[in-house]
Protein backbone atom coordinates (compact mmCIF):
# COMPACT_ATOMS: atom_id res chain seq x y z
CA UNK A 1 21.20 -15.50 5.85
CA UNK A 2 21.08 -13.14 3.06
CA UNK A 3 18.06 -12.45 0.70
CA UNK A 4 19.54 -13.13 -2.24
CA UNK A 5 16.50 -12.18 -4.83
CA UNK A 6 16.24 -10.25 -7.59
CA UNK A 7 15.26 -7.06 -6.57
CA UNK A 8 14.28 -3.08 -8.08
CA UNK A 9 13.67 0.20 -6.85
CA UNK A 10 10.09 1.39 -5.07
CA UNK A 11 10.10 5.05 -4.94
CA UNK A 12 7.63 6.95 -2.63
CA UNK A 13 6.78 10.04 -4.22
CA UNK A 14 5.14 12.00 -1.30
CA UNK A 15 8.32 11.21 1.55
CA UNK A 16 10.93 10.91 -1.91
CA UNK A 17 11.83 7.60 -0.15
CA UNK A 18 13.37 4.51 -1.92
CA UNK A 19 13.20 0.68 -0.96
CA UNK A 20 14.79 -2.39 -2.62
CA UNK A 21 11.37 -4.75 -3.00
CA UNK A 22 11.65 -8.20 -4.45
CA UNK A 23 9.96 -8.95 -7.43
CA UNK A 24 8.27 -11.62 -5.72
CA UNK A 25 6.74 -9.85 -2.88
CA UNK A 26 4.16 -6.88 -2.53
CA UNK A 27 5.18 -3.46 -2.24
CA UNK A 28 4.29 -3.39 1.13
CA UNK A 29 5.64 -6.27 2.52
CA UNK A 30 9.28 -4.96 0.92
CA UNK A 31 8.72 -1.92 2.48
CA UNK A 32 7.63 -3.38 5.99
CA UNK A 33 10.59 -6.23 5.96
CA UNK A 34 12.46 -3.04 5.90
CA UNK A 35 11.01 -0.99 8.64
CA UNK A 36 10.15 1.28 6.56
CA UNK A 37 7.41 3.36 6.90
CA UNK A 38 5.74 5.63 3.50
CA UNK A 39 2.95 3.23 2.77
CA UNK A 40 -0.21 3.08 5.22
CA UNK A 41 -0.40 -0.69 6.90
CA UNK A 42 -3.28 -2.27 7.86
CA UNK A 43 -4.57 -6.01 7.96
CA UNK A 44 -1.65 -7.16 4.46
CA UNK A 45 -4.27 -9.00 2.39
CA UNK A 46 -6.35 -6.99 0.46
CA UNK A 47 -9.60 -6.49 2.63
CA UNK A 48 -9.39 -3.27 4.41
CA UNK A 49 -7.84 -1.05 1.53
CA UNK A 50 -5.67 1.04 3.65
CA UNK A 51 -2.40 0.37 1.57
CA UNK A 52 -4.40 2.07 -1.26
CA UNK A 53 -2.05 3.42 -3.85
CA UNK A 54 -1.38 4.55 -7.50
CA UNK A 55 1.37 3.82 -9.41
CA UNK A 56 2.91 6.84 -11.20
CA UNK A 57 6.01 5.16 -13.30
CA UNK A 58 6.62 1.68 -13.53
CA UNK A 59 4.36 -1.31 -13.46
CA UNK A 60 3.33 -4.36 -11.19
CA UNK A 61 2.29 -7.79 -10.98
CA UNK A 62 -0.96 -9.01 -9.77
CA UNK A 63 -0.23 -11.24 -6.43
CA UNK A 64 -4.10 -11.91 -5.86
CA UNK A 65 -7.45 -10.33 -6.18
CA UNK A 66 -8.06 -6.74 -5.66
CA UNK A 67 -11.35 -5.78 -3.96
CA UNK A 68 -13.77 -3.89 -6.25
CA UNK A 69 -14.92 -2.56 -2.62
CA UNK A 70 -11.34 -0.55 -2.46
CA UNK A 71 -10.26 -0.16 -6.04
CA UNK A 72 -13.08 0.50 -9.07
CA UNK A 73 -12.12 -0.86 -12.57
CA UNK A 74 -12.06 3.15 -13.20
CA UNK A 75 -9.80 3.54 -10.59
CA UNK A 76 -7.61 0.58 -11.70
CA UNK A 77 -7.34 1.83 -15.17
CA UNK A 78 -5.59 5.22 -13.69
CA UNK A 79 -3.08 3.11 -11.94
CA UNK A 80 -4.81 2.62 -8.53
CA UNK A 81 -4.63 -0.22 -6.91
CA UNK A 82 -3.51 -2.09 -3.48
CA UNK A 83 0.17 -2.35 -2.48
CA UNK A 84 -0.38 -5.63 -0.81
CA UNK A 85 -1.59 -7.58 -3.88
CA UNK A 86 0.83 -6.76 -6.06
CA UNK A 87 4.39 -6.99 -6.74
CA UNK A 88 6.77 -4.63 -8.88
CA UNK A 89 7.17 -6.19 -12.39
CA UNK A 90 10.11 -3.43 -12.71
CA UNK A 91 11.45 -0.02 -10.61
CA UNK A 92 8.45 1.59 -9.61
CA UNK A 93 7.32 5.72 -8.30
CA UNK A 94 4.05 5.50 -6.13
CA UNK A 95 1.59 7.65 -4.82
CA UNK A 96 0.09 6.71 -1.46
CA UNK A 97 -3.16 7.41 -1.72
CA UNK A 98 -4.86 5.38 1.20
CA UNK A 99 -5.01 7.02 4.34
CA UNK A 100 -5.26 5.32 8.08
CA UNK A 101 -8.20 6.44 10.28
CA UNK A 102 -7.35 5.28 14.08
CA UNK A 103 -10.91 4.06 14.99
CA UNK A 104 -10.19 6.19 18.58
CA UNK A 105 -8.45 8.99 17.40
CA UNK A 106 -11.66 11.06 16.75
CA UNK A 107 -13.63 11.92 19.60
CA UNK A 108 -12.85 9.00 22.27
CA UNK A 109 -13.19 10.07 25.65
CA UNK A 110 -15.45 13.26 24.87
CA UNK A 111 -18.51 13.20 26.75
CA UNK A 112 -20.77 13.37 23.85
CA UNK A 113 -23.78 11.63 25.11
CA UNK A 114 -25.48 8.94 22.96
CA UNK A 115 -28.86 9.40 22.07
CA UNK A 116 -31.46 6.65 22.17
C-alpha cells in the first residue's frame, strides 16, 4: 500500500541529503520511515533532546510540546527546536544540531578505579 500524502522536501544541510516528509509527520519520523540516517535518533517524543535541530529555510508545525529543558525560548526564536515535535509546514533546509553521546563509548572498560 502506497503512502499517498501530501508531501515536501527536508533538506539536511550538513550530509546535503534530501527526504520526502509528510506534512503530517515529524521530521524525524519521515526521515526514519525512510532509513535514512542525517538526523540524531533517540527516544521520538521530545524528552531526551537528541534530535535537536535548527531550521535554516522553511518553516514547521508544532506536533506537541517542546521541552524548555532542550530548547530555550532564545533558542526557539533562532529557529531551534526538536525534529520530533514538529512537522514541515512547507520544503524545509535543517541544521542538525543535537549530537548523540553513547553512554559507553567514553571510558567503559578502562580500569579507572572509583573512589569512595
Amino acid at each position: 500500500m502506497f503512502d499517498t500524502r501530501p508531501k515536501v522536501q527536508v533538506h539536511i544541510a550538513q550530509t546535503n541529503e534530501s527526504y520526502p516528509c509528510a506534512l503530517d509527520e515529524s521530521l524525524l519520523k519521515g526521515m526514519m520511515r525512510l532509513g535514512r540516517k542525517g538526523i540524531p535518533v533517540g527516544c521520538v517524543n521530545g524528552g531526551c533532546g537528541v534530535c535537536k535541530i535548527r531550521i535554516i529555510e522553511g518553516s514547521t508545525t508544532l506536533l506537541g510540546p517542546v521541552s524548555r529543558a532542550h530548547v530555550t525560548q532564545e533558542e526557539q526564536d533562532k529557529g531551534y527546536t526538536l525534529a520530533c515535535r514538529v512537522a514541515p509546514g512547507c520544503a524545509v533546509k535543517l541544521e542538525v544540531a543535537g549530537k548523540f553521546e553513547k553512554p559507553f563509548s567514553r571510558g567503559f572498560g578502562q580500569s579507572n578505579p572509583i573512589s569512595t
